[in-house]
C-alpha atoms as a PDB file:
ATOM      1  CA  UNK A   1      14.387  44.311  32.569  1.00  0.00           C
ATOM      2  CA  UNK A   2      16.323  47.006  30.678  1.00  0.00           C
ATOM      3  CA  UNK A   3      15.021  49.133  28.396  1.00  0.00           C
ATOM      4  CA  UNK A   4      16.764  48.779  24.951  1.00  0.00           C
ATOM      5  CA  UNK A   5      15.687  50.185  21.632  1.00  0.00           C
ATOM      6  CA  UNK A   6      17.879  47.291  19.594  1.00  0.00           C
ATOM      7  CA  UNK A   7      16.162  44.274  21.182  1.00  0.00           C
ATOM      8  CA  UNK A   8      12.728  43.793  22.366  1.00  0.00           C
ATOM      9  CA  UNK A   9      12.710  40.487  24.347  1.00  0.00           C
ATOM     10  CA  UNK A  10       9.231  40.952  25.464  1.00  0.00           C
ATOM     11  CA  UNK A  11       7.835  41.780  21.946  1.00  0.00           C
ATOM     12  CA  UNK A  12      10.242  38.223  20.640  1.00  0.00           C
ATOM     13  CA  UNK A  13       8.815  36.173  23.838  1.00  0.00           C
ATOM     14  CA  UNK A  14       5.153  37.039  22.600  1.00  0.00           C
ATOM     15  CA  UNK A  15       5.968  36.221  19.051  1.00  0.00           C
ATOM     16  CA  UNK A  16       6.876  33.075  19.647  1.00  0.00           C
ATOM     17  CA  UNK A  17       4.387  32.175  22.070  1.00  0.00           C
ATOM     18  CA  UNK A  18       1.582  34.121  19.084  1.00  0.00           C
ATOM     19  CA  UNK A  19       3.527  31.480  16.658  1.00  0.00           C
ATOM     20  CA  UNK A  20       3.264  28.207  19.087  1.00  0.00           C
ATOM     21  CA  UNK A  21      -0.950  29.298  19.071  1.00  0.00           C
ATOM     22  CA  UNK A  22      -0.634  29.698  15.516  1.00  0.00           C
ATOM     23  CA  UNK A  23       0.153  26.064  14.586  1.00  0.00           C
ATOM     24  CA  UNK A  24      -1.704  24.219  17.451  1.00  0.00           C
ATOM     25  CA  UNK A  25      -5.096  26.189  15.422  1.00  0.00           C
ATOM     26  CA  UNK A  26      -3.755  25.038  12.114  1.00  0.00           C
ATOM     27  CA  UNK A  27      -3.423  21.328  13.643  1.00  0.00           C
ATOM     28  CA  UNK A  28      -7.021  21.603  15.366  1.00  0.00           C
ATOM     29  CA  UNK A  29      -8.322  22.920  12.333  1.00  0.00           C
ATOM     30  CA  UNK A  30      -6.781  20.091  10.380  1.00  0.00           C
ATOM     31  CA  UNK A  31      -8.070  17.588  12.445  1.00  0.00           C
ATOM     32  CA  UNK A  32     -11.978  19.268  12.508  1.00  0.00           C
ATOM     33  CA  UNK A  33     -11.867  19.264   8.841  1.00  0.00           C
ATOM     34  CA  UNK A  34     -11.309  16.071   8.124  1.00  0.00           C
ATOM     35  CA  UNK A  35     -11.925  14.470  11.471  1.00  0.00           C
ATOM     36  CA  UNK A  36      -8.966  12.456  12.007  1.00  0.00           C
ATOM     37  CA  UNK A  37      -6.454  13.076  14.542  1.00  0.00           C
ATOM     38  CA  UNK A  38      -3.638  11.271  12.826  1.00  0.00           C
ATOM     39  CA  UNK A  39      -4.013  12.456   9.203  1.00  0.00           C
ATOM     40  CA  UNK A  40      -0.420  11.541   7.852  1.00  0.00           C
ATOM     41  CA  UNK A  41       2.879   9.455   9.803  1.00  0.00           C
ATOM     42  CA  UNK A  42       4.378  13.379   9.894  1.00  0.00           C
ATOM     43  CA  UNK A  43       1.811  13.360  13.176  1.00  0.00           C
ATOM     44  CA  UNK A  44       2.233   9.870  14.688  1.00  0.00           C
ATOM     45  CA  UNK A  45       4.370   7.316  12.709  1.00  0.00           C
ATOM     46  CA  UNK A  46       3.109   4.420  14.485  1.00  0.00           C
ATOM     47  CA  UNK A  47      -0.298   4.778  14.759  1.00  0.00           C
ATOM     48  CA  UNK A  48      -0.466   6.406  11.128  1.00  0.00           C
ATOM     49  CA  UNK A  49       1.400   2.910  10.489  1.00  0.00           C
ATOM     50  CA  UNK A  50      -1.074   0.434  12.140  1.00  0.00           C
ATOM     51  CA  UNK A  51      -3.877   1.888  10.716  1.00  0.00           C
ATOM     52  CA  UNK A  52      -2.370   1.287   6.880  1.00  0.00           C
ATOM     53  CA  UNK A  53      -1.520  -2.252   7.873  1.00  0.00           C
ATOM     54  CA  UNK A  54      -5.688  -2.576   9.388  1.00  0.00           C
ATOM     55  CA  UNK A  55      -6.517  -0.320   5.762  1.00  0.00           C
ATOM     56  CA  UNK A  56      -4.250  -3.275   4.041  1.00  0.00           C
ATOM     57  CA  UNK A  57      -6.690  -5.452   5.589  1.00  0.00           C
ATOM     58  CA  UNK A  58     -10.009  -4.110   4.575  1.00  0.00           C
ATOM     59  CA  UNK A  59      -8.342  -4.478   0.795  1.00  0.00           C
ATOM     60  CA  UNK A  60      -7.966  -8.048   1.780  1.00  0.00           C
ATOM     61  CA  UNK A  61     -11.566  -8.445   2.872  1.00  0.00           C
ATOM     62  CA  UNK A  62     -12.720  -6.418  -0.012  1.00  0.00           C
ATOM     63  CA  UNK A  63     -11.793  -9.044  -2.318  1.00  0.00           C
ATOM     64  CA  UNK A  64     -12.983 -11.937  -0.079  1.00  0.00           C
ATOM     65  CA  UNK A  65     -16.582 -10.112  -0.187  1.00  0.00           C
ATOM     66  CA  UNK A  66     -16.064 -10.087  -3.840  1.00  0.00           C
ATOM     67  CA  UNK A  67     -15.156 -13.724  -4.058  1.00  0.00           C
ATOM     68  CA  UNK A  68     -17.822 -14.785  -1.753  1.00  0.00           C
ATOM     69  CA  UNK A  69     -20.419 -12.759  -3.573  1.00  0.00           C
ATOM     70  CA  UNK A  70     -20.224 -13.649  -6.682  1.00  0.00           C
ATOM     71  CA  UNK A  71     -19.823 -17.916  -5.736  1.00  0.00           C
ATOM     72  CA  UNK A  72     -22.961 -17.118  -4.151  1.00  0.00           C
ATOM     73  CA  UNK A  73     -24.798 -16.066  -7.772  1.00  0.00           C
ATOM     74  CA  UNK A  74     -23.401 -19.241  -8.702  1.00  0.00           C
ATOM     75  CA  UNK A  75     -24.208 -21.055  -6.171  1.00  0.00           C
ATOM     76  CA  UNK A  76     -28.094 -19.872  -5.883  1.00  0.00           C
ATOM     77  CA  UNK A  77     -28.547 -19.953  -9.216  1.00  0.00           C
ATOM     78  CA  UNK A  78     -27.450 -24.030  -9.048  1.00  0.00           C
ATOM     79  CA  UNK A  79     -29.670 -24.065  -6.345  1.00  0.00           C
ATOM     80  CA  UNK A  80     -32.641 -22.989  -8.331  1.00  0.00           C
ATOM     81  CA  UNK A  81     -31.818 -25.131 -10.988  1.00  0.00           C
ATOM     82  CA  UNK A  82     -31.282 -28.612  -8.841  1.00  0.00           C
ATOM     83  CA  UNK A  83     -34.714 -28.230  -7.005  1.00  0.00           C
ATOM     84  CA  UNK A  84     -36.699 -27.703 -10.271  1.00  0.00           C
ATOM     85  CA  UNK A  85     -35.049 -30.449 -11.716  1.00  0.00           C
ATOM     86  CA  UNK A  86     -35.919 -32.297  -8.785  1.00  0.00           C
ATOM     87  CA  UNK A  87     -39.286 -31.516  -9.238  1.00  0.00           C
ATOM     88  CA  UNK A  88     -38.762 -32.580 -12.504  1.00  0.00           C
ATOM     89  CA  UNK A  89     -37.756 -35.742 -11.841  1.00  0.00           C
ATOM     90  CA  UNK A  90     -40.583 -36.878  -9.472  1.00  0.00           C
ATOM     91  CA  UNK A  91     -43.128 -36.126 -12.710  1.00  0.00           C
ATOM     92  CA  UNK A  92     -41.352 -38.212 -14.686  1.00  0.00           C
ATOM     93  CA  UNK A  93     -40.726 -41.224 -11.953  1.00  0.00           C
ATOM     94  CA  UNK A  94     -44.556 -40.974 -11.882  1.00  0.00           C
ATOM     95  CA  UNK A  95     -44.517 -40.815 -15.491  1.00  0.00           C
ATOM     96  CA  UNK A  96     -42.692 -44.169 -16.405  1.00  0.00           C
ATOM     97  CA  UNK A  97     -44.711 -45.837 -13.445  1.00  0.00           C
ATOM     98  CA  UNK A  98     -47.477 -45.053 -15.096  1.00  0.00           C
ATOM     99  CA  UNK A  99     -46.850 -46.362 -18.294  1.00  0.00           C
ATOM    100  CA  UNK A 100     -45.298 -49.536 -16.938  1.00  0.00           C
ATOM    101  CA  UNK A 101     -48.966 -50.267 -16.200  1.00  0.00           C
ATOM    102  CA  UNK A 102     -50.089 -53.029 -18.383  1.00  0.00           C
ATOM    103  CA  UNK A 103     -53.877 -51.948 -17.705  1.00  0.00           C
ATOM    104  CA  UNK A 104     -53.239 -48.365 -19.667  1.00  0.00           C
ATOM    105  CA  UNK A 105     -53.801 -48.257 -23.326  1.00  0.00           C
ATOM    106  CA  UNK A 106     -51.551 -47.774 -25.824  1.00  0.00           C
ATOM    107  CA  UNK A 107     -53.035 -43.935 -26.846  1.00  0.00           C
ATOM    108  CA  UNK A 108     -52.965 -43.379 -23.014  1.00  0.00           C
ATOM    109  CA  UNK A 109     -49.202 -45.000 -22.925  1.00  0.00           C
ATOM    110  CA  UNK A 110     -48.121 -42.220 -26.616  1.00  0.00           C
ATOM    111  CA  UNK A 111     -49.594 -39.039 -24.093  1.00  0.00           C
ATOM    112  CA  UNK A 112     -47.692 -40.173 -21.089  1.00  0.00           C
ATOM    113  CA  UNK A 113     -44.502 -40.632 -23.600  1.00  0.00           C
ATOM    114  CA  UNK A 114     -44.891 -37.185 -25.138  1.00  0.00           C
ATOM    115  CA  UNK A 115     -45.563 -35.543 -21.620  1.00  0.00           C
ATOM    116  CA  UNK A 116     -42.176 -37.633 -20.569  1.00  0.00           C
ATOM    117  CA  UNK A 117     -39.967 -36.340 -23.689  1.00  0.00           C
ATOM    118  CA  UNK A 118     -40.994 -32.445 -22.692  1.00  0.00           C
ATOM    119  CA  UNK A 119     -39.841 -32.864 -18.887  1.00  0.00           C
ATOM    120  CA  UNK A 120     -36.469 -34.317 -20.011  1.00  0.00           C
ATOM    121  CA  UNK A 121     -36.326 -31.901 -22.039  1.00  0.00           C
ATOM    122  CA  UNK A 122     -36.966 -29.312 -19.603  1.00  0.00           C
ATOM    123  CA  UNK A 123     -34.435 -30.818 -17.382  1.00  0.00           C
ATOM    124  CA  UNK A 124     -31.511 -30.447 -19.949  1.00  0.00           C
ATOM    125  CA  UNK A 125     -32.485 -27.013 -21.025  1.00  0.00           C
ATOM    126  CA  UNK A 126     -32.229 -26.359 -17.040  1.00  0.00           C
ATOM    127  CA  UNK A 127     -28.976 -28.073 -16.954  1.00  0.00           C
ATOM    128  CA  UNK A 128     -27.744 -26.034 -19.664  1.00  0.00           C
ATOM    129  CA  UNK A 129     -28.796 -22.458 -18.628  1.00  0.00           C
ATOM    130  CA  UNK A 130     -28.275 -22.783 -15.026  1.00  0.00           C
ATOM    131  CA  UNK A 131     -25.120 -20.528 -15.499  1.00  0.00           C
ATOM    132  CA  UNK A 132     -23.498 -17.325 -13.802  1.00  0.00           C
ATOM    133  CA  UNK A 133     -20.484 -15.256 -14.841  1.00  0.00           C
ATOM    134  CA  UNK A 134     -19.345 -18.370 -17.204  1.00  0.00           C
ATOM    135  CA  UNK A 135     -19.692 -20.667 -14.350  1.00  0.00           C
ATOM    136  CA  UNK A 136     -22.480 -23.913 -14.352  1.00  0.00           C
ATOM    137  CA  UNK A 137     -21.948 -26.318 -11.228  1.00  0.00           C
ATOM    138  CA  UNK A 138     -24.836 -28.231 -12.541  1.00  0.00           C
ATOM    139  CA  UNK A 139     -22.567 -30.105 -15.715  1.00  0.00           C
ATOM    140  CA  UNK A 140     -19.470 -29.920 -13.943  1.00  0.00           C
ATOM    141  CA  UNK A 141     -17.613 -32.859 -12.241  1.00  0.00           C
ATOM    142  CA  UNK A 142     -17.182 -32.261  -8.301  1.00  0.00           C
ATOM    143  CA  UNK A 143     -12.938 -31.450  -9.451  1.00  0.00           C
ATOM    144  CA  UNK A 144     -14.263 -28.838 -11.423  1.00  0.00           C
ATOM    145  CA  UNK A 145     -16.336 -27.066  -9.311  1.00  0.00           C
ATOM    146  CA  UNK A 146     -15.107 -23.407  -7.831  1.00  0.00           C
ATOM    147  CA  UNK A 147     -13.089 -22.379  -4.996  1.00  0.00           C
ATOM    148  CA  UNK A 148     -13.833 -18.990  -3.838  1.00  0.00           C
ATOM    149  CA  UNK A 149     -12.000 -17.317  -0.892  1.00  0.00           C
ATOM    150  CA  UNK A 150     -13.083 -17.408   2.522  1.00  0.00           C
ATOM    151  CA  UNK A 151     -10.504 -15.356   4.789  1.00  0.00           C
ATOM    152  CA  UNK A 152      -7.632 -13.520   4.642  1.00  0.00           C
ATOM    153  CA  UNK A 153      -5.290 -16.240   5.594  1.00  0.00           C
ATOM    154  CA  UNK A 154      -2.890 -17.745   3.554  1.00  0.00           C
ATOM    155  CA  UNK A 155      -2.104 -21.810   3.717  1.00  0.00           C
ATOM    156  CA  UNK A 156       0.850 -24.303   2.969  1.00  0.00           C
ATOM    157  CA  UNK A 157      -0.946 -27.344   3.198  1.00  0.00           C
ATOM    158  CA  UNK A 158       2.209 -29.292   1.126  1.00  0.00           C
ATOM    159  CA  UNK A 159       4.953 -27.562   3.793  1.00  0.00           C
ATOM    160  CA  UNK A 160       6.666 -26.696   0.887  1.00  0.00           C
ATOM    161  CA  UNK A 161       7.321 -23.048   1.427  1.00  0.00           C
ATOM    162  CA  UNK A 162       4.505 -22.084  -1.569  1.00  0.00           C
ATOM    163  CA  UNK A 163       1.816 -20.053   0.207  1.00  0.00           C
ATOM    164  CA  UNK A 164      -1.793 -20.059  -1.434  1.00  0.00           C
ATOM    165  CA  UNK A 165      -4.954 -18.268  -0.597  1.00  0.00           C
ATOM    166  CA  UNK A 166      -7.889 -20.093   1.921  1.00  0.00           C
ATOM    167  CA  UNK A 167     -10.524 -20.843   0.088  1.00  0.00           C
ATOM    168  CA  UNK A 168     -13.452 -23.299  -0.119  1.00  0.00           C
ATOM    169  CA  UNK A 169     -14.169 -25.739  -2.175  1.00  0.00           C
ATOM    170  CA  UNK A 170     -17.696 -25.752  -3.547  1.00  0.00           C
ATOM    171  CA  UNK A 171     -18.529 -29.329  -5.416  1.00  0.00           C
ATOM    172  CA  UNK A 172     -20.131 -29.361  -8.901  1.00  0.00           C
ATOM    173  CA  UNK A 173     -22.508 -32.005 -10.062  1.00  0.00           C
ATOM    174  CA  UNK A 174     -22.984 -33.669 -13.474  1.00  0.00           C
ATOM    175  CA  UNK A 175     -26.517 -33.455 -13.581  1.00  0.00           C
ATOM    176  CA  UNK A 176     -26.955 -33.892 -17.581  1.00  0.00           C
ATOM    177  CA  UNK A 177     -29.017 -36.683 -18.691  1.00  0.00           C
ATOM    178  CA  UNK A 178     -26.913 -38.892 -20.372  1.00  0.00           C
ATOM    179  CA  UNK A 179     -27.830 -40.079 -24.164  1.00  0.00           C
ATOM    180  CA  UNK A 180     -26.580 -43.355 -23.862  1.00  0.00           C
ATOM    181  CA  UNK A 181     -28.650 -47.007 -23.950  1.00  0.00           C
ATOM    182  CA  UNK A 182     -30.864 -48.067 -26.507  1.00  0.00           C
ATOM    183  CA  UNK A 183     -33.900 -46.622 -24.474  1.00  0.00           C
ATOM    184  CA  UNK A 184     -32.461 -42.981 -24.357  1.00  0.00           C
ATOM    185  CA  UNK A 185     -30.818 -42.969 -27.425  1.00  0.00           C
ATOM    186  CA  UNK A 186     -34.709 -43.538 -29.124  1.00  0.00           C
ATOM    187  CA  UNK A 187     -37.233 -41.388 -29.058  1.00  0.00           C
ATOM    188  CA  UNK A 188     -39.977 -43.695 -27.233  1.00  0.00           C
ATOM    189  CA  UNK A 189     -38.199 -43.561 -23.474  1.00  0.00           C
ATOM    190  CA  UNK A 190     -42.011 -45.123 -21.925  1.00  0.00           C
ATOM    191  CA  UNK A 191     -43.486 -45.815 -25.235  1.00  0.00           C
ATOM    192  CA  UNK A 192     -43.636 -49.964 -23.575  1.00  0.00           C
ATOM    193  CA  UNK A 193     -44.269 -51.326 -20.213  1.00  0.00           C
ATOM    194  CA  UNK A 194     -40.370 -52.574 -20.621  1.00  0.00           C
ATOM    195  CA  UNK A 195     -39.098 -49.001 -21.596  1.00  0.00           C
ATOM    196  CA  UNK A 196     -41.368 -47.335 -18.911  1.00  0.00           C
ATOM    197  CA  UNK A 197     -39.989 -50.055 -16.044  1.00  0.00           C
ATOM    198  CA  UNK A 198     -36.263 -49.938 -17.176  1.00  0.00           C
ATOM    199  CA  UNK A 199     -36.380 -45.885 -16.999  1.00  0.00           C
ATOM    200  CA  UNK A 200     -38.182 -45.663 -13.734  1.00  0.00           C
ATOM    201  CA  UNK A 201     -34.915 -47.790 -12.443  1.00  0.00           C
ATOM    202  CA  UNK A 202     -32.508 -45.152 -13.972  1.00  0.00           C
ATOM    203  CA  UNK A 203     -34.189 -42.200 -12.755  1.00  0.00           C
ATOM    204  CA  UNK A 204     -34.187 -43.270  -9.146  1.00  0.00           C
ATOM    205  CA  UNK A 205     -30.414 -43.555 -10.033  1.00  0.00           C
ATOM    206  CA  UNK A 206     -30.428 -40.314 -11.255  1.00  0.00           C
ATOM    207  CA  UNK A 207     -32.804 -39.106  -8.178  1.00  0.00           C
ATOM    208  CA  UNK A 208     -30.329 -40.063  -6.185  1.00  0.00           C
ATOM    209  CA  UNK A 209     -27.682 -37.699  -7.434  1.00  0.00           C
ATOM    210  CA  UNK A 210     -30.029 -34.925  -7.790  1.00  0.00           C
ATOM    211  CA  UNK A 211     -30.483 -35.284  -4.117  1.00  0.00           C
ATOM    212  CA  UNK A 212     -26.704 -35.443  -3.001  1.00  0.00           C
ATOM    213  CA  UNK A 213     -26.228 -32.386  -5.678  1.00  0.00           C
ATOM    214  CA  UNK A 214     -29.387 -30.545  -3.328  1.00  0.00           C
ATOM    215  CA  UNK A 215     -27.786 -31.488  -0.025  1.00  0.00           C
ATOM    216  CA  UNK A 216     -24.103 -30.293  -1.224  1.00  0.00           C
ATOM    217  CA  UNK A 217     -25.433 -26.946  -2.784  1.00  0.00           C
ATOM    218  CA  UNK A 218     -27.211 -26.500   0.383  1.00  0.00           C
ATOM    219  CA  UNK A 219     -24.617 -26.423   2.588  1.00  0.00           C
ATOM    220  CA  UNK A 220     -22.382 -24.622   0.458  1.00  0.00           C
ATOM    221  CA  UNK A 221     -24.959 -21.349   0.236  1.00  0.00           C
ATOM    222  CA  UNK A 222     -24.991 -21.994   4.001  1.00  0.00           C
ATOM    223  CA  UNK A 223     -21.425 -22.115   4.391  1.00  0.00           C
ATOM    224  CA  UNK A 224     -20.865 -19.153   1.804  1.00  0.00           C
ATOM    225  CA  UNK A 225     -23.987 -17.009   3.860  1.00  0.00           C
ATOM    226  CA  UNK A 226     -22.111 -17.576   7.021  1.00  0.00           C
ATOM    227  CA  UNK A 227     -18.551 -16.407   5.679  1.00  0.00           C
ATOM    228  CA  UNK A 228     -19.954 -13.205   4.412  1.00  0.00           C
ATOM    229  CA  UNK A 229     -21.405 -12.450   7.974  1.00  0.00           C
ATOM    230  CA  UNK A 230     -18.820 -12.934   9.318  1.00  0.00           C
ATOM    231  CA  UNK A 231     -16.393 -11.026   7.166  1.00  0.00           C
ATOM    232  CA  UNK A 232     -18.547  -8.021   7.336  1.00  0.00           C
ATOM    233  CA  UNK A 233     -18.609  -8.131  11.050  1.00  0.00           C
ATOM    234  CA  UNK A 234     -14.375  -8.261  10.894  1.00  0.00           C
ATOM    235  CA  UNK A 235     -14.712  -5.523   8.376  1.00  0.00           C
ATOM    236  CA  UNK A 236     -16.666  -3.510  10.898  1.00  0.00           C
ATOM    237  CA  UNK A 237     -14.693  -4.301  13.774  1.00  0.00           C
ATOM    238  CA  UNK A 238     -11.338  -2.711  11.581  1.00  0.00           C
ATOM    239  CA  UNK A 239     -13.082   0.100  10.778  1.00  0.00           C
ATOM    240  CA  UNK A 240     -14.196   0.222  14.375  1.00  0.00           C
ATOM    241  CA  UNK A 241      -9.960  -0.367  15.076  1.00  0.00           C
ATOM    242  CA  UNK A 242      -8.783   2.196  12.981  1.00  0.00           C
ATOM    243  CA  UNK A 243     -11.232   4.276  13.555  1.00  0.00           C
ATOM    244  CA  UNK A 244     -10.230   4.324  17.700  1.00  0.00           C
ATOM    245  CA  UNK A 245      -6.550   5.114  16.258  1.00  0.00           C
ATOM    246  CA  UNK A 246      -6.773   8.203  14.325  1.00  0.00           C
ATOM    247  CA  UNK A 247     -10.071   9.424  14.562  1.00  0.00           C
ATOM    248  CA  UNK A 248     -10.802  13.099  16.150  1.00  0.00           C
ATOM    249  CA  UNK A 249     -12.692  13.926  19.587  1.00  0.00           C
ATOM    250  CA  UNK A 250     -14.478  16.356  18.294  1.00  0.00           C
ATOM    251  CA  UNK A 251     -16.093  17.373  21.662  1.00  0.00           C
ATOM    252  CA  UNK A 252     -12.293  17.768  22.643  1.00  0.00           C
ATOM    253  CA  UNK A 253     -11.176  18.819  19.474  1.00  0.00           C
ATOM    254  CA  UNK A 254     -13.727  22.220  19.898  1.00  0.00           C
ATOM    255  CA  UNK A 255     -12.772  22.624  23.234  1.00  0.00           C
ATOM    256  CA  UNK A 256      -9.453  23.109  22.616  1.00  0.00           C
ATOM    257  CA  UNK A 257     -10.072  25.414  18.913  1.00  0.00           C
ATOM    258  CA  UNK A 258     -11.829  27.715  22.054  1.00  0.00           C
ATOM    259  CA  UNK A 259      -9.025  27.932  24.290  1.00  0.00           C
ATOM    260  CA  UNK A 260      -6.571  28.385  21.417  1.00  0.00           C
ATOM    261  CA  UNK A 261      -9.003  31.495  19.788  1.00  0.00           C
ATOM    262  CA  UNK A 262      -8.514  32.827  23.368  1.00  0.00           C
ATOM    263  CA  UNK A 263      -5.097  32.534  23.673  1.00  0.00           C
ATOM    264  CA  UNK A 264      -4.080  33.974  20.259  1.00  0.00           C
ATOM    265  CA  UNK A 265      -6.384  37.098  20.771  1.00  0.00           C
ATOM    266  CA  UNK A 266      -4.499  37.455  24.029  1.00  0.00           C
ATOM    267  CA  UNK A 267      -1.133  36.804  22.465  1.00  0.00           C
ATOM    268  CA  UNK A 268      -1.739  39.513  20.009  1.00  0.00           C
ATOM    269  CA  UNK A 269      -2.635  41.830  23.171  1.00  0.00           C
ATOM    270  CA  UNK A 270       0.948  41.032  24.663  1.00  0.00           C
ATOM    271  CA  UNK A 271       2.484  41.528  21.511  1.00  0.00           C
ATOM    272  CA  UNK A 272       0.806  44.860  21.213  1.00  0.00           C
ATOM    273  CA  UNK A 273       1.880  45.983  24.862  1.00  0.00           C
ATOM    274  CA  UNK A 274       5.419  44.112  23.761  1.00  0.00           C
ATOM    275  CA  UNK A 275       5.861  46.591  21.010  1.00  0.00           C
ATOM    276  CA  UNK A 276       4.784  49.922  22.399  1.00  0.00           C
ATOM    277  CA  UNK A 277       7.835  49.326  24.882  1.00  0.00           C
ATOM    278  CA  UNK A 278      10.610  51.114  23.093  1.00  0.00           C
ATOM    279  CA  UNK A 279       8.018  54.327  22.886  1.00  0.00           C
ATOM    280  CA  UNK A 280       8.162  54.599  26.376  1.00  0.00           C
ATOM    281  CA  UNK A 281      12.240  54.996  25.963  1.00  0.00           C
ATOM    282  CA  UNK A 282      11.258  58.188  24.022  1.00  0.00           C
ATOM    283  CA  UNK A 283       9.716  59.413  27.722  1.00  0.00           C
ATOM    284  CA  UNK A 284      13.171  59.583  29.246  1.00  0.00           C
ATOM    285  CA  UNK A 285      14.878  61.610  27.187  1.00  0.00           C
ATOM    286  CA  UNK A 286      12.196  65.091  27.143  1.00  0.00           C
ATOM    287  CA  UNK A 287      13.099  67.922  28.539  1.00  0.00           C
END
């Protein structure tokens, strides 16, 4: 190699090589700090790609948590409510077969009447209350029950093009005691052996629903306690996905901070010898 004072190849190859183990330190150091070894699509479009679109999707499942969550409150809460007023019921069944006895007396038949007017009262205050974030499936019609989402998918069930979100459908149930018949409309529901017989009919009628309402609301928290299982499992597995894209080795990540420390105290060494070359020139020309 010749010896020139104007250009110092050795000093420029050293430089560069100082510079190259310059920026792979600033990458490692990037990636140590915040543990990622995609951090933005300047380091790898694609994968810095795929993991927004799996991000996109933990949105999506964000919401469907949300959905799920809060038709459960509504749902467990109707829950409550249709097994007390189950209970309910059966006291007053026994109630009105009580006073259908012609062997009671007729103070006996006024207590069992009074006892009968607080439990239907108890069941519409239930009714009533029985209520979460504005929503009561317990004096709603089965249309107007609520539909929360379920997945991330979206349907066309007409095949018209129009794309709406999957959701189930969770059934309301009119359970309010209807004021209606000369019997209801009085204030002595059992106060005869007539009244007491004639309302013990209508509330195994009205048993009946309460029991369809039980076994629908049942397998609706089922179905609901299932689908948020299951979407925190998916939500898992994506984070699990995204983290295999662009998360840091940091075993490796170390590893390699060592052998770049190395090389840059060694570069700046070469560099140093690099540079002390165009003293040497000075040598050749002493007398």
């Amino acid at each position: 190699m010749a010896f020139s004072v104007n250009t110092n190849v050795g000093a420029m190859a050293a430089l560069q090589e100082l510079n190259r183990t310059s920026k792979g330190m600033g990458v490692t150091q990037d990636r140590i700090t915040s543990g990622k070894n995609v951090n933005s699509t300047k380091d790898d479009s694609a994968t810095y790609v795929t993991a927004q679109g799996l991000r996109g999707k933990q949105g999506d499942l964000k919401a469907v948590t949300s959905s799920l969550s809060n038709a459960k409150s509504v749902v467990d809460i109707a829950v409550s409510g249709t097994e007390q007023i189950s209970d309910l019921v059966n006291q007053m069944k026994t109630l009105a077969k009580q006073s259908a006895d012609n062997t009671i007396s007729g103070d006996q038949r006024i207590s069992l009447n009074n006892d009968f007017q607080g439990l239907l009262k108890q069941v519409t205050v239930i009714t009533n209350s029985a209520e979460f974030n504005g929503k009561n499936l317990l004096t709603a019609l089965p249309a107007n029950g609520i539909n929360p989402l379920q997945s991330l998918a979206m349907v066309d069930p007409d095949g018209d093009g129009v794309f709406t979100p999957d959701t189930m459908n969770v059934p309301g149930a009119n359970l309010a005691l209807p004021n209606t018949g000369a019997v209801l409309n009085t204030g002595s529901l059992i106060d005869t052996p007539g009244n007491a017989t004639t309302v013990a009919g209508y509330l195994d009628v009205y048993n009946g629903t309460v029991k369809t309402a039980l076994s629908a609301l049942g397998s609706a928290s089922r179905q609901i306690d299932a689908q948020l299982t299951f979407t925190s499992k998916l939500n898992d597995t994506i984070e699990a996905g995204i983290g295999n894209l662009v998360d840091a080795d940091m075993a490796k990540e170390s590893a390699r901070l060592t052998a770049l420390q190395t090389k840059q105290q060694l570069g700046v060494q070469a560099l140093s010898i690099a540079n002390q070359a165009p003293q040497m020139i000075g040598q050749l020309f002493k007398g």
